[in-house]
N, C-alpha and C. Protein backbone atom coordinates (compact mmCIF):
# COMPACT_ATOMS: atom_id res chain seq x y z
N UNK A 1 214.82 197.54 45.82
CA UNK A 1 213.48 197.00 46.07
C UNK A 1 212.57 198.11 46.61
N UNK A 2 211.35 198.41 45.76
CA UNK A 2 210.30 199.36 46.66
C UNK A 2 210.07 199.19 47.94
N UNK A 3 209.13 199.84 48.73
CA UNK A 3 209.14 199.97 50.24
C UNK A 3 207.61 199.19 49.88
N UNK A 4 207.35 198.22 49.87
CA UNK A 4 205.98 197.82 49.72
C UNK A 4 204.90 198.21 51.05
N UNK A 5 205.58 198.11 52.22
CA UNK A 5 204.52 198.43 53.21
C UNK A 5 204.58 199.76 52.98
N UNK A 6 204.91 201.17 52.84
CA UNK A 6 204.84 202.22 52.69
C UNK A 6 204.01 202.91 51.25
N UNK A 7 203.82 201.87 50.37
CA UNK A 7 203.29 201.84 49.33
C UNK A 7 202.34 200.35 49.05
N UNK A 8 201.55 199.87 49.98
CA UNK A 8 200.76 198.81 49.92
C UNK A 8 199.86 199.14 48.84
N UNK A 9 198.99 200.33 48.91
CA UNK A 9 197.59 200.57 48.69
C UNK A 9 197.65 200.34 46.91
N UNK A 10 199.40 201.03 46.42
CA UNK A 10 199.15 200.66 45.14
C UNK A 10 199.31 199.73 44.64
N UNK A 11 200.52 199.17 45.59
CA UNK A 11 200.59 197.59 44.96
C UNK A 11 199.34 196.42 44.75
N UNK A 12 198.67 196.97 46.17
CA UNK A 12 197.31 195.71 46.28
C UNK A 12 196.62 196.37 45.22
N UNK A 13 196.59 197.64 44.39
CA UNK A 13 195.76 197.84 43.34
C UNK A 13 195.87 197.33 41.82
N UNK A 14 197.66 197.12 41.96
CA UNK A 14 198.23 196.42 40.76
C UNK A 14 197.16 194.87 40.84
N UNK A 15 197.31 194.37 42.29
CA UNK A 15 197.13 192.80 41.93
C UNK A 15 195.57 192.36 41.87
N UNK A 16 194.69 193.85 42.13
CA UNK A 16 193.04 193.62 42.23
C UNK A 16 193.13 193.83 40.54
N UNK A 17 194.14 194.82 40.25
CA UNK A 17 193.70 194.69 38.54
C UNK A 17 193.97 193.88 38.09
N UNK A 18 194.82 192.44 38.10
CA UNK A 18 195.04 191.39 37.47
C UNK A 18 194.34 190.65 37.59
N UNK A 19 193.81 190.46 39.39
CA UNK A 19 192.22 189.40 39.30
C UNK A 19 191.17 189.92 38.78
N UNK A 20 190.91 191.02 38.42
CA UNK A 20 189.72 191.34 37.55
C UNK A 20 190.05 191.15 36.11
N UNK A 21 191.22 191.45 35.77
CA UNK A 21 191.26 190.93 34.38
C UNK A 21 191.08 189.25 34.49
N UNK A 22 191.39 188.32 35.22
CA UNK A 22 191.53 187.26 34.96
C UNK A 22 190.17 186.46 34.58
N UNK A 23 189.09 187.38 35.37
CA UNK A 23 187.87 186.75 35.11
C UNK A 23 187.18 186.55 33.94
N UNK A 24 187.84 187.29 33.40
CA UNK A 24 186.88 186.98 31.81
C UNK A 24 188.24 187.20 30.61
N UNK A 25 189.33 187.05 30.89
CA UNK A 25 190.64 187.05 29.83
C UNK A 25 191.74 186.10 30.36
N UNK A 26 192.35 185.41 29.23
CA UNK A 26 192.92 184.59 29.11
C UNK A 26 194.84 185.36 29.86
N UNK A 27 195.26 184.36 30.61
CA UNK A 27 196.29 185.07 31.25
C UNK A 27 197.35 185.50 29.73
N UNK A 28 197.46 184.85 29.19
CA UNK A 28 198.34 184.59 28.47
C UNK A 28 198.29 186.27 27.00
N UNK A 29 196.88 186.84 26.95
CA UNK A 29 196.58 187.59 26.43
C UNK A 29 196.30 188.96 26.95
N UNK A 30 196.55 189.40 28.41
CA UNK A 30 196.72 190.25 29.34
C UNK A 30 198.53 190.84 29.38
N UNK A 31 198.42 192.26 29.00
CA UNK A 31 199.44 192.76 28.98
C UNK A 31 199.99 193.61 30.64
N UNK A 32 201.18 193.87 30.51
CA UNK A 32 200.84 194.89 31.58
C UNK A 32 200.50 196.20 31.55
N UNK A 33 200.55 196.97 29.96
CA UNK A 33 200.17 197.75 30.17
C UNK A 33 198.67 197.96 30.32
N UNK A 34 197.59 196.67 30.20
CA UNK A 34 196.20 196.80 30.73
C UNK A 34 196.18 196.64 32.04
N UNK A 35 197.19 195.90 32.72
CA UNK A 35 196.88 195.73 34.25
C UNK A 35 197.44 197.07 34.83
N UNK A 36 197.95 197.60 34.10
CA UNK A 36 198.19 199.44 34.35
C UNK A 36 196.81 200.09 34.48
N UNK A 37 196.50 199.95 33.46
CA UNK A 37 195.51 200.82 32.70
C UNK A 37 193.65 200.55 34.02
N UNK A 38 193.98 199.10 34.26
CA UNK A 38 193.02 199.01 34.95
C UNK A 38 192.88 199.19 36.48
N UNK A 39 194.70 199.29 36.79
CA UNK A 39 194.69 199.56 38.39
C UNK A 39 194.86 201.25 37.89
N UNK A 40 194.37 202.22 36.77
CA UNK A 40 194.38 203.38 37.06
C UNK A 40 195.96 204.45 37.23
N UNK A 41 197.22 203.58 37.00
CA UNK A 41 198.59 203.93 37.37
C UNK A 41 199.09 203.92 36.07
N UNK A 42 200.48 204.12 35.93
CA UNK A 42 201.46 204.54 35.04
C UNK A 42 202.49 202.56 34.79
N UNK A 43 202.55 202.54 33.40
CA UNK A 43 202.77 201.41 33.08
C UNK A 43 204.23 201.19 33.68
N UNK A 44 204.91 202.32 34.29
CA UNK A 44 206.08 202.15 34.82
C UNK A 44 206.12 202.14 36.36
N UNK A 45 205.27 202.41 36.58
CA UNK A 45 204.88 201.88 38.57
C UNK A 45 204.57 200.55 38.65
N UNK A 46 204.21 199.85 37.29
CA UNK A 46 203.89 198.54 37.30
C UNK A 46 205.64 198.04 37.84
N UNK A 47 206.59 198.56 37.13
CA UNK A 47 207.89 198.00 37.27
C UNK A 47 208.85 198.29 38.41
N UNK A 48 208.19 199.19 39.00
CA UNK A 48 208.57 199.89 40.22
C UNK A 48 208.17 198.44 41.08
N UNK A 49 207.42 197.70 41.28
CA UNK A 49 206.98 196.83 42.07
C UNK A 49 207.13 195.40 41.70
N UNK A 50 207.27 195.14 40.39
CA UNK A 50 207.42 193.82 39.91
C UNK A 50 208.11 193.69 38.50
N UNK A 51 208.78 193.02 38.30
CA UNK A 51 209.74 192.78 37.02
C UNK A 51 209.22 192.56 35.76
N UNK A 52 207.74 191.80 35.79
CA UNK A 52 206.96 191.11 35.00
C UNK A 52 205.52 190.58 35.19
N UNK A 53 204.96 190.55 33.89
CA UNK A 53 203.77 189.96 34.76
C UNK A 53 203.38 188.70 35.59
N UNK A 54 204.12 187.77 35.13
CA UNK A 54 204.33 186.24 35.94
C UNK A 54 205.07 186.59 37.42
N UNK A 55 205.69 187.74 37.59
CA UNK A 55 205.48 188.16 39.26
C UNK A 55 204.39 188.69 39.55
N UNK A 56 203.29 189.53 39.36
CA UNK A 56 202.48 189.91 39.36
C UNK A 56 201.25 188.88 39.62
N UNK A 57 201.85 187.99 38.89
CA UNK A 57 200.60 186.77 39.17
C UNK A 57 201.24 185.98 40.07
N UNK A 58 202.45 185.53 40.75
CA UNK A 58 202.95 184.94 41.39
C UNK A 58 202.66 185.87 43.14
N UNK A 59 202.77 187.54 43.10
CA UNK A 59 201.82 187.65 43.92
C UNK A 59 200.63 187.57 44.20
N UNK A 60 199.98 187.75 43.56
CA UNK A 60 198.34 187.41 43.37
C UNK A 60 197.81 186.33 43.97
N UNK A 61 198.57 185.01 43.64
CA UNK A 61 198.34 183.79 44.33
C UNK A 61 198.83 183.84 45.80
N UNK A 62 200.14 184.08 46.30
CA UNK A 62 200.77 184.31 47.36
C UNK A 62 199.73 185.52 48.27
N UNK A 63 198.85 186.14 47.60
CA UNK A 63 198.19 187.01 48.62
C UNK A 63 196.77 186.50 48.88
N UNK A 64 196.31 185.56 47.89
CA UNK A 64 195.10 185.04 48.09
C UNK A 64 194.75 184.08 49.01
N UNK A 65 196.21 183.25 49.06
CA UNK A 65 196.07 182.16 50.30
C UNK A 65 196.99 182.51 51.18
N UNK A 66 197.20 183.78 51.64
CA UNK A 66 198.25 184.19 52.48
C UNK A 66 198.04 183.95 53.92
N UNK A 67 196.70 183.76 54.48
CA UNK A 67 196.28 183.74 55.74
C UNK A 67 196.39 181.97 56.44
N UNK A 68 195.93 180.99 55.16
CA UNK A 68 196.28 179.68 55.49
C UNK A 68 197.53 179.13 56.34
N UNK A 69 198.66 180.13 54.80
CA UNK A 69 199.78 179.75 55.02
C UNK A 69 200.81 180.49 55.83
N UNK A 70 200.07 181.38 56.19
CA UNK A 70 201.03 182.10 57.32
C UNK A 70 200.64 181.65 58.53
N UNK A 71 199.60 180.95 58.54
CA UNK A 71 199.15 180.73 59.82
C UNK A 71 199.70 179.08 59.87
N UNK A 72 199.99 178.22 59.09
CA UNK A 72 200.82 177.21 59.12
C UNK A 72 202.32 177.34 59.37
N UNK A 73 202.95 178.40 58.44
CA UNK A 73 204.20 178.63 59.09
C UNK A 73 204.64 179.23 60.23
N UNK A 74 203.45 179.94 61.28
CA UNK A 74 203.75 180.14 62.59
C UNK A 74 204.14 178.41 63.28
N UNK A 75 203.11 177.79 62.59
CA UNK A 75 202.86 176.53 63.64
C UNK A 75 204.80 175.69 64.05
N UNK A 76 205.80 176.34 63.48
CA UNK A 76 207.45 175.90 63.50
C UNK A 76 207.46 176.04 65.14
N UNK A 77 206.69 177.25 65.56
CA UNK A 77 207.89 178.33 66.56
C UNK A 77 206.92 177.84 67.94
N UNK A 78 205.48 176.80 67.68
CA UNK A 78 205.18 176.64 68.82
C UNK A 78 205.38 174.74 69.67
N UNK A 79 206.88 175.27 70.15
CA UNK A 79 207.33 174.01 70.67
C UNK A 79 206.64 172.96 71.60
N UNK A 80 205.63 174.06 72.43
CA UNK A 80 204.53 173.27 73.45
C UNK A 80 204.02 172.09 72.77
N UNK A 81 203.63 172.32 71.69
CA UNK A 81 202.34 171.49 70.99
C UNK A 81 203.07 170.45 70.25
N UNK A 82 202.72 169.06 70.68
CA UNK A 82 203.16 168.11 70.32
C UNK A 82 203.66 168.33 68.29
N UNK A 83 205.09 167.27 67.92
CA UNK A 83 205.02 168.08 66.69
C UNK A 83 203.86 166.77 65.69
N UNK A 84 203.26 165.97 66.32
CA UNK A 84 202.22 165.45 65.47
C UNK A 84 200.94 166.00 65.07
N UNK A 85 200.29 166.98 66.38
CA UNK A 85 199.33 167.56 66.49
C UNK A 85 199.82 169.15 64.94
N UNK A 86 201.00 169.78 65.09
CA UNK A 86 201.44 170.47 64.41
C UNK A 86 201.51 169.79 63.13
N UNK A 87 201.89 168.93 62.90
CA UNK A 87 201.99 168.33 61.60
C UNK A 87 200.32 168.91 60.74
N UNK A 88 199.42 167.94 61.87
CA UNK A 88 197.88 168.09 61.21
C UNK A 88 197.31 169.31 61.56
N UNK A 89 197.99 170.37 61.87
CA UNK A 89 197.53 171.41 61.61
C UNK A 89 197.82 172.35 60.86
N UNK A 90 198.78 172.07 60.60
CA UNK A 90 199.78 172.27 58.70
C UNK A 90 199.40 171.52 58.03
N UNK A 91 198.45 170.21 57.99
CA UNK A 91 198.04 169.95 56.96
C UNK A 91 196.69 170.52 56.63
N UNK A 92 196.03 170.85 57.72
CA UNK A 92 195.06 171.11 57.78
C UNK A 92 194.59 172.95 57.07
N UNK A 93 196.16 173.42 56.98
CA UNK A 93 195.92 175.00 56.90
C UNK A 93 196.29 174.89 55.32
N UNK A 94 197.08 173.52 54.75
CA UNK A 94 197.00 173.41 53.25
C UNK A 94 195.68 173.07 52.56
N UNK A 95 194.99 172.25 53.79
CA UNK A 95 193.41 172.08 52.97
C UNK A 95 192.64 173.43 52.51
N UNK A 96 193.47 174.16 53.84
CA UNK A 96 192.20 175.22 53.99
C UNK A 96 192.68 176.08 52.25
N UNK A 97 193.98 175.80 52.28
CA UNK A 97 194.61 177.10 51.21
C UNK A 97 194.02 176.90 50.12
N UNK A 98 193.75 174.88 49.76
CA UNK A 98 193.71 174.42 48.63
C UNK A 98 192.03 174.30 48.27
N UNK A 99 191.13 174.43 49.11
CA UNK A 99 189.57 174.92 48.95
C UNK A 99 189.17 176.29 48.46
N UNK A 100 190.16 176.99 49.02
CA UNK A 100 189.83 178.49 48.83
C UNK A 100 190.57 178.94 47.23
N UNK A 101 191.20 178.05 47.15
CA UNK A 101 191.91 178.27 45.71
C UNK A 101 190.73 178.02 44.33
N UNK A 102 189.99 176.35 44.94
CA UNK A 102 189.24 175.35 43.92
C UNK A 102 187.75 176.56 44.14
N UNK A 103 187.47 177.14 45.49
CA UNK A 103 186.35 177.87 45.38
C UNK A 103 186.52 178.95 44.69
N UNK A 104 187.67 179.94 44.37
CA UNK A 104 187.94 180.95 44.08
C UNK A 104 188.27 180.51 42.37
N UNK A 105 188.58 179.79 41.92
CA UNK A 105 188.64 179.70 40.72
C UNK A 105 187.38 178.83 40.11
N UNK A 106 186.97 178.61 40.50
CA UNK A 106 185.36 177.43 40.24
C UNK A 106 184.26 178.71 39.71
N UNK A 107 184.50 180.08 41.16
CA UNK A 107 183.77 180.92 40.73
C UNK A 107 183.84 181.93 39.67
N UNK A 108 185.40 181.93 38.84
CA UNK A 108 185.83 182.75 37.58
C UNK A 108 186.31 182.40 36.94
N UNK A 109 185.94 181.02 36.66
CA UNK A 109 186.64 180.46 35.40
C UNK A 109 185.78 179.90 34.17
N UNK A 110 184.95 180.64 34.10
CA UNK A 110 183.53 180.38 33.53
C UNK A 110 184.27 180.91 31.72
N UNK A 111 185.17 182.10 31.76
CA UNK A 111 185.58 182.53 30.51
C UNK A 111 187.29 182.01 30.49
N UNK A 112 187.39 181.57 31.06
CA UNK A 112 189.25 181.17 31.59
C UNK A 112 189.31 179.61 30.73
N UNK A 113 190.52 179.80 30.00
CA UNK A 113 191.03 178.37 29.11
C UNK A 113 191.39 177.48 29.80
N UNK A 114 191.42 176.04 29.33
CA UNK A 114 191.78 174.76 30.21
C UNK A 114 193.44 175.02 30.32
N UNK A 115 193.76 175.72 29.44
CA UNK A 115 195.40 175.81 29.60
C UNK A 115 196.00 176.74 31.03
N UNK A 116 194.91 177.94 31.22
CA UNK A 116 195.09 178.90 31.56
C UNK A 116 194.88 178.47 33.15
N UNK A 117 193.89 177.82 33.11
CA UNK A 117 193.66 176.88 34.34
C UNK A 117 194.64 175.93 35.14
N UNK A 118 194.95 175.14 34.17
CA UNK A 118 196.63 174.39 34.60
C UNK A 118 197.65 175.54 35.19
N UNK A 119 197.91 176.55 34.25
CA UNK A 119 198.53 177.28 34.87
C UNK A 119 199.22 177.78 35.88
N UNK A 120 197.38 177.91 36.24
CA UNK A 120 197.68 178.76 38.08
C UNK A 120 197.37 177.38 38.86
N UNK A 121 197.42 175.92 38.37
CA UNK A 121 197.30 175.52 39.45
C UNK A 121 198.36 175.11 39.34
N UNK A 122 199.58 175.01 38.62
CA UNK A 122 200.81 174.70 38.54
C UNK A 122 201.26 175.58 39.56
N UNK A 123 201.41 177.13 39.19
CA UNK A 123 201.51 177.84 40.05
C UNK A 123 201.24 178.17 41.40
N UNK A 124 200.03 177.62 41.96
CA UNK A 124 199.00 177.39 43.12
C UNK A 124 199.81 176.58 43.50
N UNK A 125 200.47 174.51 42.89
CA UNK A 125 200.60 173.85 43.85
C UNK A 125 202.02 174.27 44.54
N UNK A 126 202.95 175.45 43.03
CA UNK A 126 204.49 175.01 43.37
C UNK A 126 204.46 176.16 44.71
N UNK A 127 203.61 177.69 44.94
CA UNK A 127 203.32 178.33 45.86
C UNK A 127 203.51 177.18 47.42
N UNK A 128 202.27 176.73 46.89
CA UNK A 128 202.34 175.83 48.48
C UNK A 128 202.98 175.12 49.12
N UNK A 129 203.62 173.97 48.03
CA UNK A 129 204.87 173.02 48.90
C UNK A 129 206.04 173.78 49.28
N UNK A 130 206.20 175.12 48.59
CA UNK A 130 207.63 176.09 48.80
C UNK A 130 207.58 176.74 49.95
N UNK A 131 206.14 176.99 49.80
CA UNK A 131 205.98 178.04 51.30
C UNK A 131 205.82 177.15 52.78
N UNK A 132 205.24 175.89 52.56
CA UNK A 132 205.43 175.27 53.75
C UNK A 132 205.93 174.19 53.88
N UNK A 133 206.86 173.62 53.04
CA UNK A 133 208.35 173.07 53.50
C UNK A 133 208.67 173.13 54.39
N UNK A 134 209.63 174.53 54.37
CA UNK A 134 210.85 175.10 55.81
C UNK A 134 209.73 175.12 57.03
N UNK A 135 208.44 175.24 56.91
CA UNK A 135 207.40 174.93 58.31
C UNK A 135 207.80 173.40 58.82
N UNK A 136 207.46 172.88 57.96
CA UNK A 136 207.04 171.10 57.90
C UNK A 136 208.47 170.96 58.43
N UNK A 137 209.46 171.06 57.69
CA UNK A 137 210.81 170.56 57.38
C UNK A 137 211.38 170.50 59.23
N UNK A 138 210.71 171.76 60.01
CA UNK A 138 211.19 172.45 61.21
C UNK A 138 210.86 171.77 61.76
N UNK A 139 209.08 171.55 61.78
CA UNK A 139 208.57 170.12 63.16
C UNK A 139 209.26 168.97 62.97
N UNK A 140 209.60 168.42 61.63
CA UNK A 140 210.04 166.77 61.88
C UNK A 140 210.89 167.04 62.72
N UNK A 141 212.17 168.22 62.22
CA UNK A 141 213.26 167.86 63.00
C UNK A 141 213.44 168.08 64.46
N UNK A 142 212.27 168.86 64.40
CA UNK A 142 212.12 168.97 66.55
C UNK A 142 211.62 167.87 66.98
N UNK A 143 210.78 166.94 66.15
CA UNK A 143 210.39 166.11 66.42
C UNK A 143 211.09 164.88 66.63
N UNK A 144 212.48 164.65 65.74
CA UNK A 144 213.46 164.14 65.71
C UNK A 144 214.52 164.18 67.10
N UNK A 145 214.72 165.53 67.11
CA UNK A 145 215.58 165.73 68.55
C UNK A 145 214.91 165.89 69.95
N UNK A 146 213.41 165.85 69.31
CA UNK A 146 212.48 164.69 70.77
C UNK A 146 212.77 163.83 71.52
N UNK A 147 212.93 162.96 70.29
CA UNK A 147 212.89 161.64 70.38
C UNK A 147 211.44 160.83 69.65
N UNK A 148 210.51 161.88 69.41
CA UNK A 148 209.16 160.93 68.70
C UNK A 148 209.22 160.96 67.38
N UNK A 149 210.00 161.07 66.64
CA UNK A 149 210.07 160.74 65.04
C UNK A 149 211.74 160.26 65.06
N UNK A 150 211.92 159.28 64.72
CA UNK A 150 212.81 158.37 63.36
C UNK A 150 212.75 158.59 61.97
N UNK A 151 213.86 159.56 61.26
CA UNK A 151 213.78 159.69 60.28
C UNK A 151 215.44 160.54 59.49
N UNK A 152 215.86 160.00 58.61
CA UNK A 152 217.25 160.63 58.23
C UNK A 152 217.39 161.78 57.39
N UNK A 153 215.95 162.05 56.62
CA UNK A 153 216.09 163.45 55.78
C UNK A 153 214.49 164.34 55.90
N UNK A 154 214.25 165.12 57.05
CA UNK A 154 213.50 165.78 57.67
C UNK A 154 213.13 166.66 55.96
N UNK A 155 213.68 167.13 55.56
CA UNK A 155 213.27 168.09 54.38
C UNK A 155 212.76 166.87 53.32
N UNK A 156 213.17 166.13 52.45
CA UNK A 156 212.98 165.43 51.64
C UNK A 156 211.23 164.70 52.54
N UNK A 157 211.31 164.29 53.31
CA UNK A 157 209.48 163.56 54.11
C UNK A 157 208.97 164.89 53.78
N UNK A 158 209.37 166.11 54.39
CA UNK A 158 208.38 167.50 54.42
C UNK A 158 207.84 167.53 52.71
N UNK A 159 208.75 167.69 51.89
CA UNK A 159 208.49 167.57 50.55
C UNK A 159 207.52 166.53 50.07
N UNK A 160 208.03 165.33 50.37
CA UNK A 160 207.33 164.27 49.39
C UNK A 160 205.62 164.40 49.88
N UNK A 161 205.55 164.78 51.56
CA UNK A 161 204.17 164.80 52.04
C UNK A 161 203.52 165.78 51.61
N UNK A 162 204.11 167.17 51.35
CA UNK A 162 203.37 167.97 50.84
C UNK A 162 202.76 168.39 49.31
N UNK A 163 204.02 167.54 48.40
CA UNK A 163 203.59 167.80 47.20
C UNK A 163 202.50 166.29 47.44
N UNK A 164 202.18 165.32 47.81
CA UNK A 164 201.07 164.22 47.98
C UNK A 164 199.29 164.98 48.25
N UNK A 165 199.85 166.06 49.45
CA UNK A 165 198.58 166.21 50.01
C UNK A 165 198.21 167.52 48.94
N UNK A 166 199.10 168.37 48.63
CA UNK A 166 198.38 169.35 47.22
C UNK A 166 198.31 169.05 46.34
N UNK A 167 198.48 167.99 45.72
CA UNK A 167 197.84 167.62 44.16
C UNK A 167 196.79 167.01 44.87
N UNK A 168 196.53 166.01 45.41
CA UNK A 168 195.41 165.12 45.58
C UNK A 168 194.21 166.00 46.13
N UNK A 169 194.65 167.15 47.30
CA UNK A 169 193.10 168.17 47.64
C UNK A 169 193.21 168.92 46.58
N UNK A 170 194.06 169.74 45.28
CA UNK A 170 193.63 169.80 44.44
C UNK A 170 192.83 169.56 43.69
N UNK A 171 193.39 167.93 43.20
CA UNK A 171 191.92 167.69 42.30
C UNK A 171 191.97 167.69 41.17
N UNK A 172 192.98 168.53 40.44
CA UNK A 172 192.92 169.06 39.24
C UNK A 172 194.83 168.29 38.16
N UNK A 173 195.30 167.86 38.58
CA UNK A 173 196.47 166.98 38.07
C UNK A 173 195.90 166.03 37.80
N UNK A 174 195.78 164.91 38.96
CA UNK A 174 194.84 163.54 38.65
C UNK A 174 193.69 163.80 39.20
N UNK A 175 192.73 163.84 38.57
CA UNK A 175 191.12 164.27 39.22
C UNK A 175 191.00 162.22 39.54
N UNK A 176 190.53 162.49 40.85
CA UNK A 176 190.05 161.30 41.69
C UNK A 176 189.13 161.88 42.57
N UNK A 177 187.99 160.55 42.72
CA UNK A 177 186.49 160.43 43.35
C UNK A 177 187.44 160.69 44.94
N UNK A 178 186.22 161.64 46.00
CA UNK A 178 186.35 161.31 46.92
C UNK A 178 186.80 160.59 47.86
N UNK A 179 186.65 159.03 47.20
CA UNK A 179 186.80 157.78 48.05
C UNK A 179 188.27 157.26 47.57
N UNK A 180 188.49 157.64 46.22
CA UNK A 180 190.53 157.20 45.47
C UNK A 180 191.01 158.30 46.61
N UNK A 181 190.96 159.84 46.82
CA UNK A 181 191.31 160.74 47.80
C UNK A 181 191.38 160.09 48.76
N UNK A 182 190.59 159.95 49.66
CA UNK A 182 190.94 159.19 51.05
C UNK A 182 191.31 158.06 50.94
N UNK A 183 191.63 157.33 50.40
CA UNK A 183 192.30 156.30 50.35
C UNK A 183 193.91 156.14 49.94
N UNK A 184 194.28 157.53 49.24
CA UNK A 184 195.26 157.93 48.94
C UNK A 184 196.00 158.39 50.06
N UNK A 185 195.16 159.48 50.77
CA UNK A 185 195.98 160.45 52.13
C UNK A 185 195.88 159.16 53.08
N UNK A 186 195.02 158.14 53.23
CA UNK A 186 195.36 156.98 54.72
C UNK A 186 196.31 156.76 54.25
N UNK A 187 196.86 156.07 52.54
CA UNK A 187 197.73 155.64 52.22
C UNK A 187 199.23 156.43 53.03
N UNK A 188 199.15 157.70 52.40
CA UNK A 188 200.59 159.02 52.55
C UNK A 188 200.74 158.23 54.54
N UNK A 189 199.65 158.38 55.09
CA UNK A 189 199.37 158.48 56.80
C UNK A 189 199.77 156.91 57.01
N UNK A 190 199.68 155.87 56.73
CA UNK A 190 200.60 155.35 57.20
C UNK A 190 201.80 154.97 56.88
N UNK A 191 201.97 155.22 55.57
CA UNK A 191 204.00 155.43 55.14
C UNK A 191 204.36 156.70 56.20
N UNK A 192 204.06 157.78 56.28
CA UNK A 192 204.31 158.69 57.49
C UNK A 192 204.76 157.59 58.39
N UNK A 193 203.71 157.10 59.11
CA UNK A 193 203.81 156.33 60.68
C UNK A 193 204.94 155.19 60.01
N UNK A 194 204.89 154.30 59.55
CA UNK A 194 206.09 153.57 59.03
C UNK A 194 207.47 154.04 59.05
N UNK A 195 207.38 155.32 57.97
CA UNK A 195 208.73 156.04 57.75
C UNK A 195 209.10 156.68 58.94
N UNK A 196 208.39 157.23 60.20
CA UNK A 196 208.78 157.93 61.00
C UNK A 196 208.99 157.31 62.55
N UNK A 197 208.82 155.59 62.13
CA UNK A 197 208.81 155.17 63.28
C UNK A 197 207.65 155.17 64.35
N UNK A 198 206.91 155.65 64.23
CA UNK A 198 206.19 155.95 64.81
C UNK A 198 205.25 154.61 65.37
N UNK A 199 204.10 154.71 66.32
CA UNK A 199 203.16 153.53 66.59
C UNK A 199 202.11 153.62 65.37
N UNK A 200 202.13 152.57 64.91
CA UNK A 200 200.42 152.28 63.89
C UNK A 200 199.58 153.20 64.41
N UNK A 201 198.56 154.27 64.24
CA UNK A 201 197.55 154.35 64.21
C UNK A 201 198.00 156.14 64.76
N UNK A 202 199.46 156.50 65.12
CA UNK A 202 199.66 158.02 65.73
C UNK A 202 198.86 159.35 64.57
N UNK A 203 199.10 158.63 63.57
CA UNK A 203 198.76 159.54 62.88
C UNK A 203 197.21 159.32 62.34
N UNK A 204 196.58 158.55 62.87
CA UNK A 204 194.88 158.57 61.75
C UNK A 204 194.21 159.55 62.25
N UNK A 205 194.35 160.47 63.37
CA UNK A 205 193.25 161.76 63.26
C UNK A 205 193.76 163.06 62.74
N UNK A 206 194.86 162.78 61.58
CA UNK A 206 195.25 164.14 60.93
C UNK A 206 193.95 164.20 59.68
N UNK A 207 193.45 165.56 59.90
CA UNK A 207 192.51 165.54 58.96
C UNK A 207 192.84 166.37 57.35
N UNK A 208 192.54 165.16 56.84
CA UNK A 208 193.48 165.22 55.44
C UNK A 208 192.03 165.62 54.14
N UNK A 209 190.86 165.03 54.47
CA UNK A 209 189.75 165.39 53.60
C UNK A 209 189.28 166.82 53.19
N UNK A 210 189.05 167.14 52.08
CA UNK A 210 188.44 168.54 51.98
C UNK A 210 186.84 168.21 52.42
């Protein structure tokens, strides 16, 4: 494996040349030896760093919403903070990931195919529930050996809640009005409080709206 922090500057140049190609070319018609050609490097430093181009684009996404979600997966390690308040602030750092995704592609997809589009949001949603799972997965179960959550499979709730709340702030799987959205996430919020034992109403100030 390359030394990526010792060699950042070219790697982040590999992945500025793939978002500039993306803006006006179809992923599917982008080679690597243009995402060579356009980060200025040798078509074999491309391989020095990534296997293919679908890693290449799999970092790309992973670096674009990297700040959301790193800042959600700190939220495991801080035990002070109740793990409900943590919950909605992991949900809250998926809103943030999943705006910056719909703003960032809203603004370059003006020449980008409807296929090409699915794509990365296929890619976009499977990024997100993977990366903050083992977050999510961590509070139930502290939350569990609390004593304030009731629940028998801490990973499987982390899952089902997260793939719920990234398609729906998506937008783009089942496109629904505003008002089907919130009515959907109260829905997820009180099977939560149900499934977790919890009192009616612990969970209604997790803020779930984009």
């Amino acid at each position: 494996m390359p030394d990526i922090k010792k060699n950042e500057k070219k790697y982040n140049l590999i992945l500025d040349a793939l978002q500039q190609l993306l803006e006006d070319r179809n992923i599917q018609n982008i080679s690597v030896s243009e995402i060579a050609q356009k980060a200025g490097i040798g078509k074999g430093s491309i391989y020095y760093y990534f296997p293919s181009k679908e890693a290449i684009l799999d970092a790309l996404i992973e670096r674009s919403y990297e700040q959301p979600l790193s800042t959600a997966k700190n939220l495991a390690a801080q035990t002070e903070i109740s793990p409900f308040t943590r919950m909605a602030m992991l949900f809250q750092a998926c809103q943030n990931s999943s705006t910056a995704f719909i703003k960032q592609n809203d603004s370059s997809s003006g020449n980008a195919s409807a296929q090409d589009l699915a794509f990365l949001h296929q890619k976009y949603l499977a990024h997100v529930v993977s990366e903050l799972k083992p977050a999510l997965t961590e509070i139930i179960k502290q939350g569990i050996d609390s004593g304030d959550i009731r629940f028998g499979s801490p990973s499987a709730l982390a899952e089902i809640a997260l793939i719920v709340i990234a398609v729906k702030l998506d937008n783009s799987l089942i496109p629904s009005t505003p008002a089907e959205t919130a009515d959907t996430l109260q829905g997820l919020i009180a099977l939560l409080e149900k499934g977790t034992g919890v009192v009616p109403g612990t969970l209604n100030y997790l803020s779930l709206m984009p």
